[in-house]
N, C-alpha and C. Protein backbone atom coordinates (compact mmCIF):
# COMPACT_ATOMS: atom_id res chain seq x y z
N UNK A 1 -42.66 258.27 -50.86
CA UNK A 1 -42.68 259.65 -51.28
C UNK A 1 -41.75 259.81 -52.48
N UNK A 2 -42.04 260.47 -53.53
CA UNK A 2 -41.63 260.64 -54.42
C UNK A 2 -41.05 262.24 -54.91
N UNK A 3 -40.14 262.53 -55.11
CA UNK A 3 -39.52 263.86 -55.21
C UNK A 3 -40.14 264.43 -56.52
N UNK A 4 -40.40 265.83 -56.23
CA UNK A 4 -41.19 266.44 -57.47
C UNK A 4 -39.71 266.84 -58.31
N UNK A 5 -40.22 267.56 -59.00
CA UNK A 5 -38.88 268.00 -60.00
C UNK A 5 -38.40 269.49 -59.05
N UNK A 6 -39.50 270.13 -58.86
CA UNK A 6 -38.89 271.30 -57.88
C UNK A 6 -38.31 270.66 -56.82
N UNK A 7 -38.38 270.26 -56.28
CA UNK A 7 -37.77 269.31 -55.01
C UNK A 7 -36.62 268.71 -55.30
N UNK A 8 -36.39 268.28 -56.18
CA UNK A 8 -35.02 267.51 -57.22
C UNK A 8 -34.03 268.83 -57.45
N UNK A 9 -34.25 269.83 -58.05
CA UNK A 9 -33.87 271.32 -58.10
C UNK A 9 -33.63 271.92 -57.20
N UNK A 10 -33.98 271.90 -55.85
CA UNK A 10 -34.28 272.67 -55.08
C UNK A 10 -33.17 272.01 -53.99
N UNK A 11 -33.36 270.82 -53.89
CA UNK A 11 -31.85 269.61 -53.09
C UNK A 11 -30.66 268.87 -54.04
N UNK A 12 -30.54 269.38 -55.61
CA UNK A 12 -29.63 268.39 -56.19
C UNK A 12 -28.49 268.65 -55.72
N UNK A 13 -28.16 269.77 -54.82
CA UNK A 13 -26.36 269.77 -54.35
C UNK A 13 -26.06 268.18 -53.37
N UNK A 14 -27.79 267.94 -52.29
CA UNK A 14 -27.41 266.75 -51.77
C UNK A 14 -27.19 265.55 -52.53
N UNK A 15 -28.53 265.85 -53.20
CA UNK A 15 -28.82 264.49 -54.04
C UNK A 15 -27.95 264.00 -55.20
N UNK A 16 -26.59 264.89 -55.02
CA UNK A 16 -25.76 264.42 -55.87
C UNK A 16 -24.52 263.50 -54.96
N UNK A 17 -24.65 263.57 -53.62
CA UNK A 17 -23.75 263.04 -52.71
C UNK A 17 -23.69 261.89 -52.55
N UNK A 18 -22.55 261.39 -52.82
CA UNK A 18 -22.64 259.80 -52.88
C UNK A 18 -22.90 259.22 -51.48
N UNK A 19 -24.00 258.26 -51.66
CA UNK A 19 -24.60 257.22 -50.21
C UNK A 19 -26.04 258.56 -49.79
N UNK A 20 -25.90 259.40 -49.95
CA UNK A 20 -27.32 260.29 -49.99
C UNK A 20 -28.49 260.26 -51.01
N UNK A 21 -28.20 260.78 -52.20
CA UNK A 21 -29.00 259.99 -53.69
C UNK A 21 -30.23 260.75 -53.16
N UNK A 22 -31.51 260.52 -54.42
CA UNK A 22 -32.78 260.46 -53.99
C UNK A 22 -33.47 259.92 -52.80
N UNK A 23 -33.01 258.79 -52.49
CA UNK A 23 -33.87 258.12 -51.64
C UNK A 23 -33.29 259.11 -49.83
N UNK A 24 -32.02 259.30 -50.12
CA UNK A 24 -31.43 260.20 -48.98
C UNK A 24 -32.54 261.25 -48.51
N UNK A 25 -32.40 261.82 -49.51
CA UNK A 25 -33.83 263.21 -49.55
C UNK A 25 -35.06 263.10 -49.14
N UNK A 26 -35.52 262.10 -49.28
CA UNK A 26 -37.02 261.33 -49.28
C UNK A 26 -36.88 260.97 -47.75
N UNK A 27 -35.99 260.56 -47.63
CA UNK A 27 -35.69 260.40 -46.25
C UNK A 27 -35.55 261.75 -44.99
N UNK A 28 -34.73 262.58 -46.04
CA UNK A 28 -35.19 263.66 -45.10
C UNK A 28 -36.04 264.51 -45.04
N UNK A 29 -37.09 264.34 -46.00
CA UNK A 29 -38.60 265.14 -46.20
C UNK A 29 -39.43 264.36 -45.08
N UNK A 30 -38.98 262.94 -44.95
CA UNK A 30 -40.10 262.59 -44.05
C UNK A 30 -39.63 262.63 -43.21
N UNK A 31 -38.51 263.17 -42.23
CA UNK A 31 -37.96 262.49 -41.14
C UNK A 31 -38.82 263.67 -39.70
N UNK A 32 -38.69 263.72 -38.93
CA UNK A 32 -39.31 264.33 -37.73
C UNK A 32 -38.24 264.75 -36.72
N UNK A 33 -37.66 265.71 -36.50
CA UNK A 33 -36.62 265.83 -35.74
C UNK A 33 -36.92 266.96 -34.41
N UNK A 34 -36.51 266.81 -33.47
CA UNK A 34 -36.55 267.51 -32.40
C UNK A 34 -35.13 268.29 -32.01
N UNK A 35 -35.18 269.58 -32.08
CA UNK A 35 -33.83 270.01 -31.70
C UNK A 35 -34.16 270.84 -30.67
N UNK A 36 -32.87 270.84 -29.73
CA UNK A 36 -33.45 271.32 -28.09
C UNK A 36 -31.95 271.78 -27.62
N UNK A 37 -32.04 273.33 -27.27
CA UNK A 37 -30.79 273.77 -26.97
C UNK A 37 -30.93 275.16 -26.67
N UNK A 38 -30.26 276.05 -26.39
CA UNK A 38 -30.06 277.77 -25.72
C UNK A 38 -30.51 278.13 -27.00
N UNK A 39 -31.32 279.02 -27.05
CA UNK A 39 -31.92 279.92 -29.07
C UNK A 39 -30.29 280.24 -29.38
N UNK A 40 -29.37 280.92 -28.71
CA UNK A 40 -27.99 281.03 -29.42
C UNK A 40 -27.18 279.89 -30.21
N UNK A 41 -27.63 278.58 -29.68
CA UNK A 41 -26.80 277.53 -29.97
C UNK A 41 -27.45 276.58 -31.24
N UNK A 42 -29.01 276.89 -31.30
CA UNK A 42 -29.91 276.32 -32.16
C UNK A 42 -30.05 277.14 -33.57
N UNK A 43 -29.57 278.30 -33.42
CA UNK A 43 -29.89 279.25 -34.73
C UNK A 43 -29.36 278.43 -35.93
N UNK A 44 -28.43 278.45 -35.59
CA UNK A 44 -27.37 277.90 -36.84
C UNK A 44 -27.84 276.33 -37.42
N UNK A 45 -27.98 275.56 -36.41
CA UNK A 45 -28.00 274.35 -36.87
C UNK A 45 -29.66 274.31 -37.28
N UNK A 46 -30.64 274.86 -36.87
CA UNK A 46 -32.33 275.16 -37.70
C UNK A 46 -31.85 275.85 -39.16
N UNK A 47 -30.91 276.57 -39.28
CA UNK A 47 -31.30 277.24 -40.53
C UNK A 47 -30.93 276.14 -41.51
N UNK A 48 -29.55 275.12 -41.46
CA UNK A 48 -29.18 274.17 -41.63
C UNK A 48 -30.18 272.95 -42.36
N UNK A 49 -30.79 272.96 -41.15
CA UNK A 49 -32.04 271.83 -41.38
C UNK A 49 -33.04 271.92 -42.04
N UNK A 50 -33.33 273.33 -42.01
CA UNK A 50 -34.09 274.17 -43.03
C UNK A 50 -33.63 273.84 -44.37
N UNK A 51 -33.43 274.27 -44.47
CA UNK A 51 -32.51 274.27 -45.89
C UNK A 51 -32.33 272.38 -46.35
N UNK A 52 -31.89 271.97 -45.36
CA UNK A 52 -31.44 270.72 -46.26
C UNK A 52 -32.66 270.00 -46.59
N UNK A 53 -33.83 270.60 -45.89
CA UNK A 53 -35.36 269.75 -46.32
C UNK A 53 -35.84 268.81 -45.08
N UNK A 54 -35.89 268.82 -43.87
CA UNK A 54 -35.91 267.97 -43.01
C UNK A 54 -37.35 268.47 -42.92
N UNK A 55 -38.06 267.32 -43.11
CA UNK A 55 -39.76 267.30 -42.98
C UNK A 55 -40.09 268.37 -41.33
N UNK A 56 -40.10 268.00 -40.72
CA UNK A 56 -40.75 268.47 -39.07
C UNK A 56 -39.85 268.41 -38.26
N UNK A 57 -39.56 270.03 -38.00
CA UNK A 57 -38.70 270.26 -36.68
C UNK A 57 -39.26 270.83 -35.74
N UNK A 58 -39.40 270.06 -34.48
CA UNK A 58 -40.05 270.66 -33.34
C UNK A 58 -38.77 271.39 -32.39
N UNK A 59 -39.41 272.29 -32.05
CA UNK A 59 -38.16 273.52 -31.46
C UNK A 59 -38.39 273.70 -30.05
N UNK A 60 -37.24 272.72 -29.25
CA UNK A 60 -37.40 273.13 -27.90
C UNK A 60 -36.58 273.89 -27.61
N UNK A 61 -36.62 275.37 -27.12
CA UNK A 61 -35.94 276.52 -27.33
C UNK A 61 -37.09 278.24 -27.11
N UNK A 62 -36.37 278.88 -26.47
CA UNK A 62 -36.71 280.66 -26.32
C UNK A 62 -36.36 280.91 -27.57
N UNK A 63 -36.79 280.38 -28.83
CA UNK A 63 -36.49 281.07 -29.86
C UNK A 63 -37.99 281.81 -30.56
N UNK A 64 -37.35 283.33 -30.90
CA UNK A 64 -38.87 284.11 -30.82
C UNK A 64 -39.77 283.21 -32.10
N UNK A 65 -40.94 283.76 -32.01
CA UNK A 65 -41.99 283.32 -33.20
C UNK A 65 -41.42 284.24 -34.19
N UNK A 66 -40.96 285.29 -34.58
CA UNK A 66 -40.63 285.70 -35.52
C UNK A 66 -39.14 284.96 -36.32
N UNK A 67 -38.23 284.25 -35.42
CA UNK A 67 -37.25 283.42 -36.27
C UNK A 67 -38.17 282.05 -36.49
N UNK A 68 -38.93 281.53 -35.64
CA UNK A 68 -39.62 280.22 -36.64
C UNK A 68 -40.50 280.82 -38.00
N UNK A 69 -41.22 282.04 -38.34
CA UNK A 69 -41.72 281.99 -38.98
C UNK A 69 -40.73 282.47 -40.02
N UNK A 70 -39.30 282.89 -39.74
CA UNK A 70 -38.19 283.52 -41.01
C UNK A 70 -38.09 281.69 -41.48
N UNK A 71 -37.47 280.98 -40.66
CA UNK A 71 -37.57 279.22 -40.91
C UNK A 71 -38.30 278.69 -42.05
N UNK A 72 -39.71 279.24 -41.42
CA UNK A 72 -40.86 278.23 -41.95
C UNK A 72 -40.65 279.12 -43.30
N UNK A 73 -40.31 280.36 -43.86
CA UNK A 73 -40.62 281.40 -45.21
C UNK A 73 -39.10 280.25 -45.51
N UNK A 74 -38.30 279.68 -45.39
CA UNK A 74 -37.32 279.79 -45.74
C UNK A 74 -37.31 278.69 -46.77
N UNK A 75 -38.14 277.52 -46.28
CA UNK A 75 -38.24 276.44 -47.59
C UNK A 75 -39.64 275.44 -47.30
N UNK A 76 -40.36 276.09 -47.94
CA UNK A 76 -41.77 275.58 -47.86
C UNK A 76 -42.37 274.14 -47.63
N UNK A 77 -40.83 273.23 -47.99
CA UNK A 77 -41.19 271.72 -47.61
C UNK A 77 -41.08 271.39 -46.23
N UNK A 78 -40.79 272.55 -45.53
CA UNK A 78 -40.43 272.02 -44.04
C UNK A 78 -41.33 272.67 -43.17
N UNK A 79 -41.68 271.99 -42.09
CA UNK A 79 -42.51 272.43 -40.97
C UNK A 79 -41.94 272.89 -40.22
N UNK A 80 -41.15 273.85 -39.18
CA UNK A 80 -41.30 274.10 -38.20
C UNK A 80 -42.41 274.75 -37.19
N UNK A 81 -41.74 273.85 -36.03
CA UNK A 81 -43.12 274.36 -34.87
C UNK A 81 -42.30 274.49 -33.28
N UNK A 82 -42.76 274.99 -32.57
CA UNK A 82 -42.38 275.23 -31.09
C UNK A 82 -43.31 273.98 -30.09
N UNK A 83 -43.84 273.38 -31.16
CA UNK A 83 -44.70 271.83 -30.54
C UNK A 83 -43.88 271.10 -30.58
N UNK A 84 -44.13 269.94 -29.33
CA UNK A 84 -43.51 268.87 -29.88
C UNK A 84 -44.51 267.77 -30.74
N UNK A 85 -43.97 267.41 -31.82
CA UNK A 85 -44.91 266.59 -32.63
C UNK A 85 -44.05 264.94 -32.35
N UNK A 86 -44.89 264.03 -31.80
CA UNK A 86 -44.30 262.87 -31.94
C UNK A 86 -44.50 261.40 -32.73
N UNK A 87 -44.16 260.22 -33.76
CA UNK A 87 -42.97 260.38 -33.03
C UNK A 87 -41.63 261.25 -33.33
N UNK A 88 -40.81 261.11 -32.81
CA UNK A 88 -39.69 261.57 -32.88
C UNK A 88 -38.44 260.69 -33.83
N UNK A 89 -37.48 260.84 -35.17
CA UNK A 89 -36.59 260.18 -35.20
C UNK A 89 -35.32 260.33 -34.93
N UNK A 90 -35.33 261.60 -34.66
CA UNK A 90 -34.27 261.97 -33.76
C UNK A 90 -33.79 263.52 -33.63
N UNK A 91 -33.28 263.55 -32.19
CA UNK A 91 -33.37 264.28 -31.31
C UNK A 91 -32.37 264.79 -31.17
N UNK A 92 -31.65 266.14 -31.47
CA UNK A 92 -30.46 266.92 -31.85
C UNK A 92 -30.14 267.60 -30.51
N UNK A 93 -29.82 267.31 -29.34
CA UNK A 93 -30.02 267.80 -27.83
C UNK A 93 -28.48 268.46 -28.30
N UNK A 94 -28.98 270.06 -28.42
CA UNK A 94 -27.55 270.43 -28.29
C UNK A 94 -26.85 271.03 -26.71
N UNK A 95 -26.04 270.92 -25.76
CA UNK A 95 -25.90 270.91 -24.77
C UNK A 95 -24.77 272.17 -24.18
N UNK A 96 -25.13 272.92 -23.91
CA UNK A 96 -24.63 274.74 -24.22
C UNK A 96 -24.59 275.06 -22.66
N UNK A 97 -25.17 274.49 -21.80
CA UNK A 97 -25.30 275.23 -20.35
C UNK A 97 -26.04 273.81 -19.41
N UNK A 98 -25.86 274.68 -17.97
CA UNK A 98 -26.41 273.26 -17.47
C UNK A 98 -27.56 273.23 -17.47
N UNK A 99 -28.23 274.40 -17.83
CA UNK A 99 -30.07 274.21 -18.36
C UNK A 99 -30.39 273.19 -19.17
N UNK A 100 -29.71 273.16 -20.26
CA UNK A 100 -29.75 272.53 -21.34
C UNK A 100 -29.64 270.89 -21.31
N UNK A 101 -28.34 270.93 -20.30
CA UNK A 101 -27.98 269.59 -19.95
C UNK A 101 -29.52 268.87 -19.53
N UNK A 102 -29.64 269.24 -18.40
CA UNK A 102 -30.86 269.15 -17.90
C UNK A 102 -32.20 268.84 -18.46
N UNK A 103 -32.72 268.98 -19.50
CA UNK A 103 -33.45 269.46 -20.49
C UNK A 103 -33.02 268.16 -21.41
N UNK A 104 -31.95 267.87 -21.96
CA UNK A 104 -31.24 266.80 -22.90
C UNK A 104 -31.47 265.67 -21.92
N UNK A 105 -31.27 265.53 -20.81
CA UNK A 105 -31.01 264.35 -19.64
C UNK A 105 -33.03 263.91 -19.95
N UNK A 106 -33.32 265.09 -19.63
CA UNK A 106 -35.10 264.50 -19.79
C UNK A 106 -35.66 264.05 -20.85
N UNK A 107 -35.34 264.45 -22.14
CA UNK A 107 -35.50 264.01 -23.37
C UNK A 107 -34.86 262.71 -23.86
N UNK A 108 -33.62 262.74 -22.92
CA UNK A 108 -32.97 261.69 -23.58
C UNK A 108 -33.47 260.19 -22.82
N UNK A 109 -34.35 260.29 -22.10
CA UNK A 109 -35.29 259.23 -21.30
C UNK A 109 -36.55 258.60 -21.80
N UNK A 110 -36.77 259.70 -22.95
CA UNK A 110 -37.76 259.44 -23.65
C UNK A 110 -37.88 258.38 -24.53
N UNK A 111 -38.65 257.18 -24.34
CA UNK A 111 -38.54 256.55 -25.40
C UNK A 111 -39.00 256.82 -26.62
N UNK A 112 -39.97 257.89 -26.80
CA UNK A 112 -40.11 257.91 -27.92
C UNK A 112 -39.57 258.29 -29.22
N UNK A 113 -38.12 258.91 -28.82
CA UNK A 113 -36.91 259.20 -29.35
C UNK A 113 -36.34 257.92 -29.76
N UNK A 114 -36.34 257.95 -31.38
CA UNK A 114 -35.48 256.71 -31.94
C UNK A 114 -33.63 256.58 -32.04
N UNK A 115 -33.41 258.15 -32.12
CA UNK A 115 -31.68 258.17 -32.03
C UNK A 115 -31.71 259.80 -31.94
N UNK A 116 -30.44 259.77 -31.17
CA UNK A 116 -30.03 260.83 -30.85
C UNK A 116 -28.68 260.97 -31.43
N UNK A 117 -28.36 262.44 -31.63
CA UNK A 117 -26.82 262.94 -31.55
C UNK A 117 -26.94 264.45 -30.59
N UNK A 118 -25.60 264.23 -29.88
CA UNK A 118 -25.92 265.48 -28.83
C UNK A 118 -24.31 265.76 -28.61
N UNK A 119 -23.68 266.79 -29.19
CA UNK A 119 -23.02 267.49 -28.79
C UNK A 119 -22.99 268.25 -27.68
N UNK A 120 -22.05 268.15 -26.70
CA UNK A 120 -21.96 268.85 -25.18
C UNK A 120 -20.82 270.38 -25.53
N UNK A 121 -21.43 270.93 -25.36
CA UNK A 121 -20.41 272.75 -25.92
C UNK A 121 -18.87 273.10 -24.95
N UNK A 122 -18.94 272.17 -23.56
CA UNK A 122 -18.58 272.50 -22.93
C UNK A 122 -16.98 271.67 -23.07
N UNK A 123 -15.67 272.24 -22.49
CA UNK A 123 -14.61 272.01 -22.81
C UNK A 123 -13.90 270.28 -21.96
N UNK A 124 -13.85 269.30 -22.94
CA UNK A 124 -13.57 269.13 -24.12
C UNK A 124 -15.33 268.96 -24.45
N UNK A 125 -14.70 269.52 -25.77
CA UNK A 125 -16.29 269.35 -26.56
C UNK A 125 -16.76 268.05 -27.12
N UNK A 126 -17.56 267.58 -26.62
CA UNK A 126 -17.87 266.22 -27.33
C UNK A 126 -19.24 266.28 -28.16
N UNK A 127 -19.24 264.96 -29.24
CA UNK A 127 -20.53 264.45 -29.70
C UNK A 127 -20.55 263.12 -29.40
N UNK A 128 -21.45 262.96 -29.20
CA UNK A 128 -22.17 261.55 -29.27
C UNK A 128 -23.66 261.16 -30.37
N UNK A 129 -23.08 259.76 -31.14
CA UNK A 129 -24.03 259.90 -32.25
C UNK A 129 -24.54 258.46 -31.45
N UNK A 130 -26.06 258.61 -31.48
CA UNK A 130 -26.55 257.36 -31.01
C UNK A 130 -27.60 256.85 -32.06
N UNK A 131 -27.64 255.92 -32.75
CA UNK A 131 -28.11 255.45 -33.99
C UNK A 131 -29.70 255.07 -33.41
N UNK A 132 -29.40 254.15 -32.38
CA UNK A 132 -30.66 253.83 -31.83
C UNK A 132 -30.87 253.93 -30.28
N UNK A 133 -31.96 253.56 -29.29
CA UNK A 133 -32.06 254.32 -27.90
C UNK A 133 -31.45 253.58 -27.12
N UNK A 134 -29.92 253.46 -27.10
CA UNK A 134 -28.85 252.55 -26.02
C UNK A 134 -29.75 253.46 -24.78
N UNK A 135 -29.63 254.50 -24.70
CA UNK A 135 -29.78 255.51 -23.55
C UNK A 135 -28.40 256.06 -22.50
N UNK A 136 -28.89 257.42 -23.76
CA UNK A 136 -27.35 258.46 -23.86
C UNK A 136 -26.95 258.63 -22.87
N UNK A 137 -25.58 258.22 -22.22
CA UNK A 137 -24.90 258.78 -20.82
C UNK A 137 -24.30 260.16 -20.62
N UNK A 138 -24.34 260.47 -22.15
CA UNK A 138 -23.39 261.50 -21.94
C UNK A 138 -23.57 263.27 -21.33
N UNK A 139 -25.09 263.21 -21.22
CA UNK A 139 -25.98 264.13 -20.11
C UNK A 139 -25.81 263.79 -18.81
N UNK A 140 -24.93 262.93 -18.34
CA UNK A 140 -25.04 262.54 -17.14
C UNK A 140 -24.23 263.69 -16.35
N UNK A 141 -23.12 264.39 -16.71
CA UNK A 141 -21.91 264.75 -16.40
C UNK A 141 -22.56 266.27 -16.24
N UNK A 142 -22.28 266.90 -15.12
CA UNK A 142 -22.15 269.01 -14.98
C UNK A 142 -21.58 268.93 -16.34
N UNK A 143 -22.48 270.52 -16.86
CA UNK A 143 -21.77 271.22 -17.38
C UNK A 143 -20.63 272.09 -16.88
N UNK A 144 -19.54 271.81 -17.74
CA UNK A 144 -18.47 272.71 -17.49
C UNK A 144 -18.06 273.57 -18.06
N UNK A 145 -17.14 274.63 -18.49
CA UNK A 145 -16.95 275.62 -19.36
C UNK A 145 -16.73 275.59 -20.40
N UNK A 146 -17.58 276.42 -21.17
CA UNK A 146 -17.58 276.67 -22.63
C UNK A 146 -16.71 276.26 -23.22
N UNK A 147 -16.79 275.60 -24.31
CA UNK A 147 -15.41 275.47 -24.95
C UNK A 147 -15.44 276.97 -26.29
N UNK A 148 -14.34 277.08 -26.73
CA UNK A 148 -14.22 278.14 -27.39
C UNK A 148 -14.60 277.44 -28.98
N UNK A 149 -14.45 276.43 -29.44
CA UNK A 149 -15.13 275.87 -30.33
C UNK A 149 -16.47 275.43 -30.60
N UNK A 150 -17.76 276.12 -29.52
CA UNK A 150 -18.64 275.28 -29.40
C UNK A 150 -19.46 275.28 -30.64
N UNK A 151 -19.13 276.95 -31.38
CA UNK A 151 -20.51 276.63 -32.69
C UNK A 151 -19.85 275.54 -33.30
N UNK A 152 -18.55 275.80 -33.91
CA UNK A 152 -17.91 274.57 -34.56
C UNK A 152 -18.56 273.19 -34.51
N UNK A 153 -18.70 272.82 -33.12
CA UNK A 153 -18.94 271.45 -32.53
C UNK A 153 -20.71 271.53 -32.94
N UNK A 154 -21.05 272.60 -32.50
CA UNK A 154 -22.79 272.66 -32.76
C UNK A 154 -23.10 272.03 -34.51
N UNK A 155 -22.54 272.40 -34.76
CA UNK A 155 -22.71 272.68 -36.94
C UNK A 155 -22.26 271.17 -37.21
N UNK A 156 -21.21 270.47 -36.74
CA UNK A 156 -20.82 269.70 -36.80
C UNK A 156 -21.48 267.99 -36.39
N UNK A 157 -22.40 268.58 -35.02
CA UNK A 157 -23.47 267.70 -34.82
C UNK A 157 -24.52 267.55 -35.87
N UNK A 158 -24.92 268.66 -35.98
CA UNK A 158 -25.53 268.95 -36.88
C UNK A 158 -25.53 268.12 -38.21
N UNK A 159 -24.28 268.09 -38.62
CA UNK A 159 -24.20 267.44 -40.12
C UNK A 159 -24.31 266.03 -39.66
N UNK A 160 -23.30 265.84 -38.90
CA UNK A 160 -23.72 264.34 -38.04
C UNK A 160 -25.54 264.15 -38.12
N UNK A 161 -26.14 264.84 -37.99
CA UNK A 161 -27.36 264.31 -37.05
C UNK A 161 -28.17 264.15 -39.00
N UNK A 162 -27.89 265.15 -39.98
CA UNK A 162 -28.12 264.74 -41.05
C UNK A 162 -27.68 263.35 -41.62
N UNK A 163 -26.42 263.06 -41.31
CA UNK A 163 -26.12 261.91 -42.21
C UNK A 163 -27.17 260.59 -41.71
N UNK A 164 -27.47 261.22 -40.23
CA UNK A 164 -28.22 259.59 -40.11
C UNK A 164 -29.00 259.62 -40.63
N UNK A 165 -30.13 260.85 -40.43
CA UNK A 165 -31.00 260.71 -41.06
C UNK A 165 -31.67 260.35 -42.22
N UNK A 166 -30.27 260.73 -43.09
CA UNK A 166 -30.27 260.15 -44.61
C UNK A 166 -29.57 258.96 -45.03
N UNK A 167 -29.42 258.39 -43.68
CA UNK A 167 -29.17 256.90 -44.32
C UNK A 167 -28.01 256.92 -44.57
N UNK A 168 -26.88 258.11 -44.20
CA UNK A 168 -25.52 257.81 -44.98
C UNK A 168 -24.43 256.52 -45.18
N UNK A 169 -25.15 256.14 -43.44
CA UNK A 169 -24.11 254.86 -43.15
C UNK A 169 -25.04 253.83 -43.21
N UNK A 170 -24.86 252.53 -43.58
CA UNK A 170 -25.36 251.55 -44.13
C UNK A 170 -26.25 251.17 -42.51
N UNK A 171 -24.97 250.68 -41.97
CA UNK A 171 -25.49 250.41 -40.56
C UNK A 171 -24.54 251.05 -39.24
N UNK A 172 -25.40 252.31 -39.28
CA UNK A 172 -24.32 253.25 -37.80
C UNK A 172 -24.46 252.64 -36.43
N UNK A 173 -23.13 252.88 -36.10
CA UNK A 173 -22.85 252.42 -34.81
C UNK A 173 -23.03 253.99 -33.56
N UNK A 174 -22.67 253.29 -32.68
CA UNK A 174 -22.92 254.27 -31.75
C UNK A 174 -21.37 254.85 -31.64
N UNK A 175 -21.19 256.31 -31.69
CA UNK A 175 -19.79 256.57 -32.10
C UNK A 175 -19.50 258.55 -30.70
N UNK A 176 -18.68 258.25 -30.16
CA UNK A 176 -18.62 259.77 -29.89
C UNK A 176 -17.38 260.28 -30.29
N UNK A 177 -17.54 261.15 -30.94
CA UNK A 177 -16.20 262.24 -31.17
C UNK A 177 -15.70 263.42 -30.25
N UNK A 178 -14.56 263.37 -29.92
CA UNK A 178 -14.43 264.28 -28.44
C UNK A 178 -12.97 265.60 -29.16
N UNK A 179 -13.24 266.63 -29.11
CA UNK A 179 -12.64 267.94 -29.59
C UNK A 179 -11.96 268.29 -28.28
N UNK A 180 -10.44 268.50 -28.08
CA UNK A 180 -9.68 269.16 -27.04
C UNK A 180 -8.86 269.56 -27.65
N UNK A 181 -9.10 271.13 -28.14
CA UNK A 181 -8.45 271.84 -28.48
C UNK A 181 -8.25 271.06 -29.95
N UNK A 182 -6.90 271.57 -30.70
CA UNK A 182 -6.54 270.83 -31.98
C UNK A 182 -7.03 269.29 -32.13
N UNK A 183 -6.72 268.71 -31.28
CA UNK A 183 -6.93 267.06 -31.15
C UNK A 183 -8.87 267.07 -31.59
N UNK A 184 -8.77 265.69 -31.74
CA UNK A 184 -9.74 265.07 -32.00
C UNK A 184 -9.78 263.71 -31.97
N UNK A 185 -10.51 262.89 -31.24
CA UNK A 185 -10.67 261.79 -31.08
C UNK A 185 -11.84 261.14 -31.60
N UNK A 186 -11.97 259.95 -32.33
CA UNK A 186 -13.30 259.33 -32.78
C UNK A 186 -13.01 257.73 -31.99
N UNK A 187 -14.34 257.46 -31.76
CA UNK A 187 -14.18 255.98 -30.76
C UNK A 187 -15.81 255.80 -31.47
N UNK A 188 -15.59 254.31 -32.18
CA UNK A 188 -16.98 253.80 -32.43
C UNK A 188 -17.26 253.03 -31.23
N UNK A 189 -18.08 252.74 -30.69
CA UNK A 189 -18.83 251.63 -29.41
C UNK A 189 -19.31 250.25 -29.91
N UNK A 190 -18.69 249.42 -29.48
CA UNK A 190 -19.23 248.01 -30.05
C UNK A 190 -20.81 247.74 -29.69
């Protein structure tokens, strides 16, 4: 796939990011992503994805038809749908309640999911970035109470779940980042 000039115009804030480039973009026009979470916890990180050009987002979520179709007006290179379209390259399970958990635990079984990142909302807030399908543990655990940082952590997956997509890291490892309070912890997984 080749970037038009409107398309070049329309993403050069990314495509000026070093380890993103053109081919970054191209990457995220074609990529297929599934994001699955409470409509409160998904708003933010769809408009996100919107915007940055992510080919096909399938929306598992109570989010009305009138915010997918504000989405879909929002940048014409992107699909959103309330289908799931497969395959999948990865799967943004954001984890807000124990519905959700629940819901992430079933998806995350799926093989047809190539990598996941899934932020858990609940206190300490974690992410987990999974490059390829180890098969995520980190749905295993009750949800517990909200953390007071959770959009933070949501937005934050989020950018996470972009960089893979665009190739940022040469070769990503499987990595979770865990938020308690001020602290922050990063642990890559051998």
């Amino acid at each position: 796939m080749t970037l038009t000039d409107a398309q070049i115009d329309r993403y050069s804030r990314q495509i000026i990011v070093p380890h993103i480039g053109g081919r970054g973009q191209e990457r995220l026009l074609a990529a297929r992503i599934l994001l699955a979470g409470d409509a409160r916890d998904i708003e933010a990180p769809l408009a996100y994805l919107v915007g940055a050009g992510v080919g096909s987002i399938s929306v598992k979520a109570a989010v009305s038809i009138e915010k997918i179709g504000a989405m879909r007006e929002l940048n014409p290179d992107v699909i959103v749908t309330d289908e799931l379209k497969a395959p999948i390259d990865l799967a943004l399970l954001i984890v807000g309640s124990e519905a959700t958990r629940i819901v992430a635990k079933e998806i995350a079984n799926d093989r047809g999911v190539r990598s996941f990142v899934i932020p858990r909302l609940d206190a300490p807030g974690t992410i987990a970035i999974i490059p390829d399908t180890h098969g995520p543990q980190i749905v295993e655990a009750q949800f517990g109470t909200r953390s007071e940082a959770a959009d933070f952590i949501a937005m934050l997956a989020t950018v996470e779940a972009f960089k893979l997509i665009a190739g940022y890291a040469e070769n990503p490892s499987l990595t979770t980042i865990e938020f308690d309070g001020y602290a922050t912890r990063v642990r890559v997984h051998p």
